[in-house]
PDB file of N, CA and C in Angstrom:
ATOM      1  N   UNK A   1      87.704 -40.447  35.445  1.00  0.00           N
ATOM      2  CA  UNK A   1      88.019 -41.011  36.747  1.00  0.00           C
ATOM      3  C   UNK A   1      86.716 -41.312  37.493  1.00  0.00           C
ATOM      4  N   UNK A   2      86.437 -42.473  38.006  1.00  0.00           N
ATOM      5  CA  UNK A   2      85.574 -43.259  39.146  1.00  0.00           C
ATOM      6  C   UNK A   2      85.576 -42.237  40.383  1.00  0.00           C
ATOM      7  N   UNK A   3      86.608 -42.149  40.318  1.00  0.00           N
ATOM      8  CA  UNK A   3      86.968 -41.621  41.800  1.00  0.00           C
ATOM      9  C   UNK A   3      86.817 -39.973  41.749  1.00  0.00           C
ATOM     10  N   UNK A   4      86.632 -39.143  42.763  1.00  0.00           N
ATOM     11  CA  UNK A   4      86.568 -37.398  42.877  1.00  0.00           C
ATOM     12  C   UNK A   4      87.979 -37.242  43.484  1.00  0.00           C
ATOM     13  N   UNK A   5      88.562 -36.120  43.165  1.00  0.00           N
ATOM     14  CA  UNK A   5      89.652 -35.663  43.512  1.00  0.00           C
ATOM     15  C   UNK A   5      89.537 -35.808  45.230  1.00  0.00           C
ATOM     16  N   UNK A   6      88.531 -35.400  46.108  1.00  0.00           N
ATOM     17  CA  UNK A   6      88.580 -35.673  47.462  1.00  0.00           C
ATOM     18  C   UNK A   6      88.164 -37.039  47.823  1.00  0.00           C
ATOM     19  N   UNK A   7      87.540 -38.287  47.318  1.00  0.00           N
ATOM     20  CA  UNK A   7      87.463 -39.458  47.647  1.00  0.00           C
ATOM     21  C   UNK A   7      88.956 -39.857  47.775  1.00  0.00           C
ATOM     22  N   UNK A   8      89.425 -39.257  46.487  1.00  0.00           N
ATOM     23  CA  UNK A   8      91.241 -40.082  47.005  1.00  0.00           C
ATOM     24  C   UNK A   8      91.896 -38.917  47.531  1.00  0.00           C
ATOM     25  N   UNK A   9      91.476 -38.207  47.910  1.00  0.00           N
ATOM     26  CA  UNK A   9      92.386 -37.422  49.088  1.00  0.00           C
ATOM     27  C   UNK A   9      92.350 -38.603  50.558  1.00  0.00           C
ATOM     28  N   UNK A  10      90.700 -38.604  50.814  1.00  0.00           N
ATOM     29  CA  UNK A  10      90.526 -39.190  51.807  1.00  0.00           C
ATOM     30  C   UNK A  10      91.196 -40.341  51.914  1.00  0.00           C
ATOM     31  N   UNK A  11      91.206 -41.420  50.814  1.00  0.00           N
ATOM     32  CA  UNK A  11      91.770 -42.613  50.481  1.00  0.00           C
ATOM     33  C   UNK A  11      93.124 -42.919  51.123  1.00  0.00           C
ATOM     34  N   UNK A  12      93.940 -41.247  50.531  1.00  0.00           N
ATOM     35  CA  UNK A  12      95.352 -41.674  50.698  1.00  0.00           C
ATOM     36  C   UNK A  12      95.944 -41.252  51.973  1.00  0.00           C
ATOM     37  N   UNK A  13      94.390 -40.208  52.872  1.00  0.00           N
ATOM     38  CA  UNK A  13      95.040 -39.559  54.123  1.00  0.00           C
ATOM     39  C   UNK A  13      95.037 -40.897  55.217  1.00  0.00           C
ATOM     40  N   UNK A  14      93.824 -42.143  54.258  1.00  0.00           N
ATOM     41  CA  UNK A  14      93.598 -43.043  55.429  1.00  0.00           C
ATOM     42  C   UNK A  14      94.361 -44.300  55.435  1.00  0.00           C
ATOM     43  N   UNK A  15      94.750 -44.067  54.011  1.00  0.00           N
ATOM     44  CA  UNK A  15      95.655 -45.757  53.881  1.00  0.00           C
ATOM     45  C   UNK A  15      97.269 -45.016  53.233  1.00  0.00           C
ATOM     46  N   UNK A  16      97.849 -44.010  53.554  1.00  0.00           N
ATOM     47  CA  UNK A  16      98.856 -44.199  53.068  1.00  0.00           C
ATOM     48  C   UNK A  16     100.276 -43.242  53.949  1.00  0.00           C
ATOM     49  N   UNK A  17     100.724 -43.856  54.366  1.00  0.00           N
ATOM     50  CA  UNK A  17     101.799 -42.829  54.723  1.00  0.00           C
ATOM     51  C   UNK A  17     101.980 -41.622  55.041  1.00  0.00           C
ATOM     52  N   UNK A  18     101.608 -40.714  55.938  1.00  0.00           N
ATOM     53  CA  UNK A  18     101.999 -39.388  56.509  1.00  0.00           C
ATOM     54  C   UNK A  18     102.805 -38.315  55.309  1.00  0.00           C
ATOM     55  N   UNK A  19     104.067 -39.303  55.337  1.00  0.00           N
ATOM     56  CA  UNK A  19     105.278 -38.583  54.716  1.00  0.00           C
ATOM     57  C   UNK A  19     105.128 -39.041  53.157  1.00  0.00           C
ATOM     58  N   UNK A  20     104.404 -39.757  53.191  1.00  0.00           N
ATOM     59  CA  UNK A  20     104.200 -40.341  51.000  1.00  0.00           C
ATOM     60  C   UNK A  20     103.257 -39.699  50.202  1.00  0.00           C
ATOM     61  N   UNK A  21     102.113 -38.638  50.930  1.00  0.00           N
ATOM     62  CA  UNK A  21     101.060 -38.660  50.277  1.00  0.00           C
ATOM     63  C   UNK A  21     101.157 -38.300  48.731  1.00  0.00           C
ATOM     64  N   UNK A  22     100.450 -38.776  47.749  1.00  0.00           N
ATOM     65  CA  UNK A  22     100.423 -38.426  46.478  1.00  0.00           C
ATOM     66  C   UNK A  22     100.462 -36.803  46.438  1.00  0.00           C
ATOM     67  N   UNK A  23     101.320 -36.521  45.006  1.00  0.00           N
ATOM     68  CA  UNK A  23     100.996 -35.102  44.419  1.00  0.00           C
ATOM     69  C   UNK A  23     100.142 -34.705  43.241  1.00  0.00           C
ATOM     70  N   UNK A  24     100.049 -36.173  42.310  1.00  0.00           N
ATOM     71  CA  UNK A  24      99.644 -36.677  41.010  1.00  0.00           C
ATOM     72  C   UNK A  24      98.678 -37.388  41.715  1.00  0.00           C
ATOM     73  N   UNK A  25      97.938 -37.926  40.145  1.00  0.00           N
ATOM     74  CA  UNK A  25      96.606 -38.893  40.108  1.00  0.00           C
ATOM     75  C   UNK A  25      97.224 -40.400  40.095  1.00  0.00           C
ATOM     76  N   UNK A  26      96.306 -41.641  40.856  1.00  0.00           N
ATOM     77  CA  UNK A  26      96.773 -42.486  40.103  1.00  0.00           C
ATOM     78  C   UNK A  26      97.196 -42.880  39.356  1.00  0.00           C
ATOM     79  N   UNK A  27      98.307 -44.239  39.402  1.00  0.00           N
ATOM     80  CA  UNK A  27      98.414 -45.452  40.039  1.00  0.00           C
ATOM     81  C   UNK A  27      99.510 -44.896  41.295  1.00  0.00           C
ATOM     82  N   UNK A  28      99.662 -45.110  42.692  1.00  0.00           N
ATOM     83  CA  UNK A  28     100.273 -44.983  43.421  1.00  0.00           C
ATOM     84  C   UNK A  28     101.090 -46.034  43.859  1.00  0.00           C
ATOM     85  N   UNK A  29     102.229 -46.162  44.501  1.00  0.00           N
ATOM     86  CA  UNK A  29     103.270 -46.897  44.898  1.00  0.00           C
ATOM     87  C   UNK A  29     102.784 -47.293  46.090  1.00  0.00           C
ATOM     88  N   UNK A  30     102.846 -49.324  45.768  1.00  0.00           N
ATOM     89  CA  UNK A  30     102.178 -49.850  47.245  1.00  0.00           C
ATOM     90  C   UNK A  30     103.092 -49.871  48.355  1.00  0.00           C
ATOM     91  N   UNK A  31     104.512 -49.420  48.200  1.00  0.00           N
ATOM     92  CA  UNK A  31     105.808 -48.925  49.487  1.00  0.00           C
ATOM     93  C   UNK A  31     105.237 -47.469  50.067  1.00  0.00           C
ATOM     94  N   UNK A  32     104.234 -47.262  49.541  1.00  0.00           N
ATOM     95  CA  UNK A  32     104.045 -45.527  50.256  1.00  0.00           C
ATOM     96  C   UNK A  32     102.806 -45.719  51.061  1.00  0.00           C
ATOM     97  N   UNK A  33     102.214 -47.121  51.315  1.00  0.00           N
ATOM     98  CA  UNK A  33     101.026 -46.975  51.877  1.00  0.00           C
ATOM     99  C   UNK A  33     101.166 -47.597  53.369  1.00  0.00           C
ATOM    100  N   UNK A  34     100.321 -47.217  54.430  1.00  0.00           N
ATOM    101  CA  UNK A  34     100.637 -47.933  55.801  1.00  0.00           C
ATOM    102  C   UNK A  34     100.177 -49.311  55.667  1.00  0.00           C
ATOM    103  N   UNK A  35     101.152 -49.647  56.953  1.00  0.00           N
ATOM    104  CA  UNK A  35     100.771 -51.148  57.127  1.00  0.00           C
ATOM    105  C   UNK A  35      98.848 -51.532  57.122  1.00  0.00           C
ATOM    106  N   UNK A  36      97.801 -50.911  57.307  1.00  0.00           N
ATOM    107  CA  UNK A  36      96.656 -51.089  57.296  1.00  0.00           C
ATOM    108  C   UNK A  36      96.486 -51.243  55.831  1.00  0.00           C
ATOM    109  N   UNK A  37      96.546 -49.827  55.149  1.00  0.00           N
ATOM    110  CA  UNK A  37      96.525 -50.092  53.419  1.00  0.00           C
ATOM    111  C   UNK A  37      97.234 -50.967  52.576  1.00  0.00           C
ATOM    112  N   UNK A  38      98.381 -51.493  53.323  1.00  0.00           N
ATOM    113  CA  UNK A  38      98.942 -52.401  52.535  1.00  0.00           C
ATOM    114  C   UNK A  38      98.462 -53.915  52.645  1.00  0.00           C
ATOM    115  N   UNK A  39      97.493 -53.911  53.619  1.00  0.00           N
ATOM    116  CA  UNK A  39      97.159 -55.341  54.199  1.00  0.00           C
ATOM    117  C   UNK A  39      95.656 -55.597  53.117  1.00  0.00           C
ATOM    118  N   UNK A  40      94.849 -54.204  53.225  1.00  0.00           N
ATOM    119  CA  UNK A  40      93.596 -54.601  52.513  1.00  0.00           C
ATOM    120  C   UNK A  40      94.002 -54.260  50.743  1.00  0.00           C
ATOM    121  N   UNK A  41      95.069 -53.870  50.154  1.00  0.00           N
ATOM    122  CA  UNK A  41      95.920 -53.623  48.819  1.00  0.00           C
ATOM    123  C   UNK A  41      95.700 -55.316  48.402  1.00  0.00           C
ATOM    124  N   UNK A  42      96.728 -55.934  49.432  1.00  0.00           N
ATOM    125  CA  UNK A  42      96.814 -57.607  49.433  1.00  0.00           C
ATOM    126  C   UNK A  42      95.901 -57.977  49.207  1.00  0.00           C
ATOM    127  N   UNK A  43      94.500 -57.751  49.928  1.00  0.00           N
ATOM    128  CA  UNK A  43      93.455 -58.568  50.246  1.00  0.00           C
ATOM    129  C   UNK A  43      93.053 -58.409  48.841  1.00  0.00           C
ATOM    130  N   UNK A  44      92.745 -57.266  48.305  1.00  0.00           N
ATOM    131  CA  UNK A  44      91.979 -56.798  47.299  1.00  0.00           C
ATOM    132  C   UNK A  44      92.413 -57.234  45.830  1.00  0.00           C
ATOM    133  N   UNK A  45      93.951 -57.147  46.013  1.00  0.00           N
ATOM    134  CA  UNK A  45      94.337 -57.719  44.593  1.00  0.00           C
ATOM    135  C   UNK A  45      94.818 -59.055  44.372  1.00  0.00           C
ATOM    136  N   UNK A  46      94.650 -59.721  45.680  1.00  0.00           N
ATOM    137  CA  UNK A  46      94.280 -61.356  45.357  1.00  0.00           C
ATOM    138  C   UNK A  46      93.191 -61.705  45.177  1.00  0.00           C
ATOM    139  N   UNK A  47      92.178 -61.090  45.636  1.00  0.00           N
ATOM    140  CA  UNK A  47      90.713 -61.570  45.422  1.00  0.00           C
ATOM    141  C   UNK A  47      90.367 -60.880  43.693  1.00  0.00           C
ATOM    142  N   UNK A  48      91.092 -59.745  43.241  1.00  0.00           N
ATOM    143  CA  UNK A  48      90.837 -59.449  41.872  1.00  0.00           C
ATOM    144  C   UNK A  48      91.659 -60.716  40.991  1.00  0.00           C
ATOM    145  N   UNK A  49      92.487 -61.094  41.421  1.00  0.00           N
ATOM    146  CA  UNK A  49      93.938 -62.146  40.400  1.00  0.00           C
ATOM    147  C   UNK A  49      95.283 -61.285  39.970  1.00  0.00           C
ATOM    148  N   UNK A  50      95.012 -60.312  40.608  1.00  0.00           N
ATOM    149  CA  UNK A  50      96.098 -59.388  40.287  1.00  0.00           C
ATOM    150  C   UNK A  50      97.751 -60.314  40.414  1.00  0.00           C
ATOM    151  N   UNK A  51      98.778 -59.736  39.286  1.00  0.00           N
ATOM    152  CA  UNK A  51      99.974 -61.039  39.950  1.00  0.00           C
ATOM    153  C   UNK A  51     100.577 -60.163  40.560  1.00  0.00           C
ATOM    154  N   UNK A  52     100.555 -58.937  40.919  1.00  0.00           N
ATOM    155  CA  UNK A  52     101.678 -57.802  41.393  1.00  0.00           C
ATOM    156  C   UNK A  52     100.819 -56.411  42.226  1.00  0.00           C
ATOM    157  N   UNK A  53     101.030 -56.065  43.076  1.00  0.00           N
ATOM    158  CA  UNK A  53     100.568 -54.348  43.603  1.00  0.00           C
ATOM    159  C   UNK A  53     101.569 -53.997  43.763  1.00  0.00           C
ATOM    160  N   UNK A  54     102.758 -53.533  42.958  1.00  0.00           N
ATOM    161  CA  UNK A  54     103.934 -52.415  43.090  1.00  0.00           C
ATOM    162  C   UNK A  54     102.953 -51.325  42.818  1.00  0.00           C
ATOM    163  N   UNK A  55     101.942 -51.164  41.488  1.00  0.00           N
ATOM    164  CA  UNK A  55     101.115 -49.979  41.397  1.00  0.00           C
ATOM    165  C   UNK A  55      99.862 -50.123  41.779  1.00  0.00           C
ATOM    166  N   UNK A  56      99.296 -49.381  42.345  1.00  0.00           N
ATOM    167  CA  UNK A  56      97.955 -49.040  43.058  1.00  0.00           C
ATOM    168  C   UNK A  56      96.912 -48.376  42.356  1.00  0.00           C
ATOM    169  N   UNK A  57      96.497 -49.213  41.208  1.00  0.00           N
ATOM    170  CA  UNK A  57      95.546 -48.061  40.203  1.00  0.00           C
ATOM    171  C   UNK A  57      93.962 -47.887  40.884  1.00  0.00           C
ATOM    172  N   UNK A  58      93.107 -47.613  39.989  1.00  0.00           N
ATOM    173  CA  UNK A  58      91.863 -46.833  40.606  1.00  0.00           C
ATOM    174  C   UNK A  58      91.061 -48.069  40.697  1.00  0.00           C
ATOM    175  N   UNK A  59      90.658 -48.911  40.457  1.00  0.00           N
ATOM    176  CA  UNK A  59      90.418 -50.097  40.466  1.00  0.00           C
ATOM    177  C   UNK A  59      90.045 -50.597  41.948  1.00  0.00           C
ATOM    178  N   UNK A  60      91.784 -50.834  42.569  1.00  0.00           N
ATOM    179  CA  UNK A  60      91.938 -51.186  43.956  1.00  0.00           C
ATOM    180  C   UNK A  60      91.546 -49.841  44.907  1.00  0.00           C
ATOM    181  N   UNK A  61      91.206 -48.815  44.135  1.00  0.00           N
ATOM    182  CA  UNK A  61      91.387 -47.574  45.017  1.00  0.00           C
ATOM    183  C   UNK A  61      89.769 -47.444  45.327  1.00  0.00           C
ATOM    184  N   UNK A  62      89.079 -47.480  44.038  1.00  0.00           N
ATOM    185  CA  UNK A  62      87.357 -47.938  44.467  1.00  0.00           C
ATOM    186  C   UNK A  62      86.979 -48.888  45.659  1.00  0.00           C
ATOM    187  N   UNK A  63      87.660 -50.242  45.527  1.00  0.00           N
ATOM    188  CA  UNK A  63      87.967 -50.880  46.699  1.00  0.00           C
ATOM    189  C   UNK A  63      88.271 -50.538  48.339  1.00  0.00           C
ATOM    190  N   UNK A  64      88.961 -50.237  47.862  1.00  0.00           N
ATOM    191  CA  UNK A  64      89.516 -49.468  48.716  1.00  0.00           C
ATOM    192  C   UNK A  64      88.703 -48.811  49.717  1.00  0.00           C
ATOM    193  N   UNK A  65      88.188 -47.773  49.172  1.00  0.00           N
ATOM    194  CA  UNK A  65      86.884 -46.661  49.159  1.00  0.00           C
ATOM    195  C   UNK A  65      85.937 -47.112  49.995  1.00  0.00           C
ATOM    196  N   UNK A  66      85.595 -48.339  49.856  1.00  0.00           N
ATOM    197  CA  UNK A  66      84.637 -48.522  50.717  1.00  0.00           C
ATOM    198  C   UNK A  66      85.198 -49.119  52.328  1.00  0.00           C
ATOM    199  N   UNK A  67      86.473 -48.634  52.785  1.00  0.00           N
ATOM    200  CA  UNK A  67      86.687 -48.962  54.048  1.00  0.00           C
ATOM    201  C   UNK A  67      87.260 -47.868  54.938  1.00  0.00           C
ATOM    202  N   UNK A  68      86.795 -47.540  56.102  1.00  0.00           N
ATOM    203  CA  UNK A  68      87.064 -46.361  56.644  1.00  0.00           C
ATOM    204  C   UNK A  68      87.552 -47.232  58.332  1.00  0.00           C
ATOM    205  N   UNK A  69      88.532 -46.732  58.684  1.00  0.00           N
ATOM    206  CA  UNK A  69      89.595 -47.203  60.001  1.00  0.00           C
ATOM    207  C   UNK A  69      88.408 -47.762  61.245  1.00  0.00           C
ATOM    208  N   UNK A  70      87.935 -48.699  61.837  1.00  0.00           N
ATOM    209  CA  UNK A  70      87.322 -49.184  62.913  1.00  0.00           C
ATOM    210  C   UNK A  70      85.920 -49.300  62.551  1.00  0.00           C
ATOM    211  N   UNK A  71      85.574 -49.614  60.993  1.00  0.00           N
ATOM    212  CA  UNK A  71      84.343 -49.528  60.754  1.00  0.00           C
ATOM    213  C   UNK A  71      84.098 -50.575  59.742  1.00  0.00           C
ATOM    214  N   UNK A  72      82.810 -51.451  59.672  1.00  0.00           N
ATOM    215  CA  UNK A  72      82.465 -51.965  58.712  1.00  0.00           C
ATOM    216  C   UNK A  72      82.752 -51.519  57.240  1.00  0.00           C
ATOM    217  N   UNK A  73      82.874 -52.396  56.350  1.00  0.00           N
ATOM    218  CA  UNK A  73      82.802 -52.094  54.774  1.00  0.00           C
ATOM    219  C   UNK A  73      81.759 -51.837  54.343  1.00  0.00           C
ATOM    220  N   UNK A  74      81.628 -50.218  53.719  1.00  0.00           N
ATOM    221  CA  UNK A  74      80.731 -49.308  53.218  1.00  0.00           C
ATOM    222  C   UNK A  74      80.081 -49.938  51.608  1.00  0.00           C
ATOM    223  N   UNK A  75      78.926 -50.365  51.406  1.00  0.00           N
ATOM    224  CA  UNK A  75      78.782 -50.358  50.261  1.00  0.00           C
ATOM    225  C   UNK A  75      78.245 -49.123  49.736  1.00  0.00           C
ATOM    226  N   UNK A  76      79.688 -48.924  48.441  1.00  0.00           N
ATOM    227  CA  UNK A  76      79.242 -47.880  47.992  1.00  0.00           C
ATOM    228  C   UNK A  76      79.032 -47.909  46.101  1.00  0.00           C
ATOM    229  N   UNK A  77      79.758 -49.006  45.726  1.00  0.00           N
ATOM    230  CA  UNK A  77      79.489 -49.005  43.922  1.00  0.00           C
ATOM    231  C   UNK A  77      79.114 -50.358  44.042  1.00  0.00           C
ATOM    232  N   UNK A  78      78.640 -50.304  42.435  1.00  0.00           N
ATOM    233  CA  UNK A  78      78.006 -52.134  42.311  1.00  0.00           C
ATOM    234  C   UNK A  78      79.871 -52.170  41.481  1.00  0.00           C
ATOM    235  N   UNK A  79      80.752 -53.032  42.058  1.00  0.00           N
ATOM    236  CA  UNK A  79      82.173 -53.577  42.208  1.00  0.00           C
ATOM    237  C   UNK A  79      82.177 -54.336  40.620  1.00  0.00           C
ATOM    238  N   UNK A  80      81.190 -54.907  40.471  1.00  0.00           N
ATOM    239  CA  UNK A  80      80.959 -55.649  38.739  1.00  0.00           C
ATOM    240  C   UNK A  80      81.148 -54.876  38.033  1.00  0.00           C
ATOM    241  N   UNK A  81      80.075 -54.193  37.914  1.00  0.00           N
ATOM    242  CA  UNK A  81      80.123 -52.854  36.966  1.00  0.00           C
ATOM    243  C   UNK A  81      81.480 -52.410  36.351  1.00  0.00           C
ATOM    244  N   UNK A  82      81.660 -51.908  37.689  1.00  0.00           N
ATOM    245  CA  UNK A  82      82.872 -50.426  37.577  1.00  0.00           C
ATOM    246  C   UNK A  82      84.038 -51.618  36.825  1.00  0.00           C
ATOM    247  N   UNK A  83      84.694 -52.812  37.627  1.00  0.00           N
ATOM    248  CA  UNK A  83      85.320 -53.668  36.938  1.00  0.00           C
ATOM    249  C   UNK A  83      85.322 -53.786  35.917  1.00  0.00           C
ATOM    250  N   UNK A  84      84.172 -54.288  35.338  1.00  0.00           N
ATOM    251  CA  UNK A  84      83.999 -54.633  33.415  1.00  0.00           C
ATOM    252  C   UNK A  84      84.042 -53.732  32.795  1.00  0.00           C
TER     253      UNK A  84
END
């Protein structure tokens, strides 16, 4: 896993539902995430070519990662890389 067990804690305390949070590891259900996470989910897996986000794998979740609520986008991985 890309990701540390507390990067997607944080992930899912910030983009996902109160009452949904994961119990398991990725791919997560994009109906369990708030309207904020579900907006940059969109953003992220049209700009990948994705044809579907019913599942939320680690991929979009790296993505993800680099955005924290009222703040610029964090660069934090080279996004090529981890992709290929």
């Amino acid at each position: 896993s890309k990701l540390s067990s507390s990067e997607i804690e944080k992930i899912t305390k910030t983009f996902m539902s109160a009452d949904r949070q994961p119990t398991g590891p990725p791919p997560f259900l994009y109906v369990h995430f708030n309207e904020v996470g579900k907006l940059l989910v969109d953003m992220i897996s049209y700009v990948l070519g994705f044809k579907t986000s019913e599942h939320i794998d680690e991929i979009v979740l790296v993505l993800l990662s680099a955005y924290s609520l009222g703040q610029p986008p964090a660069y934090k991985y080279n996004y090529a890389k981890f992709i290929a």
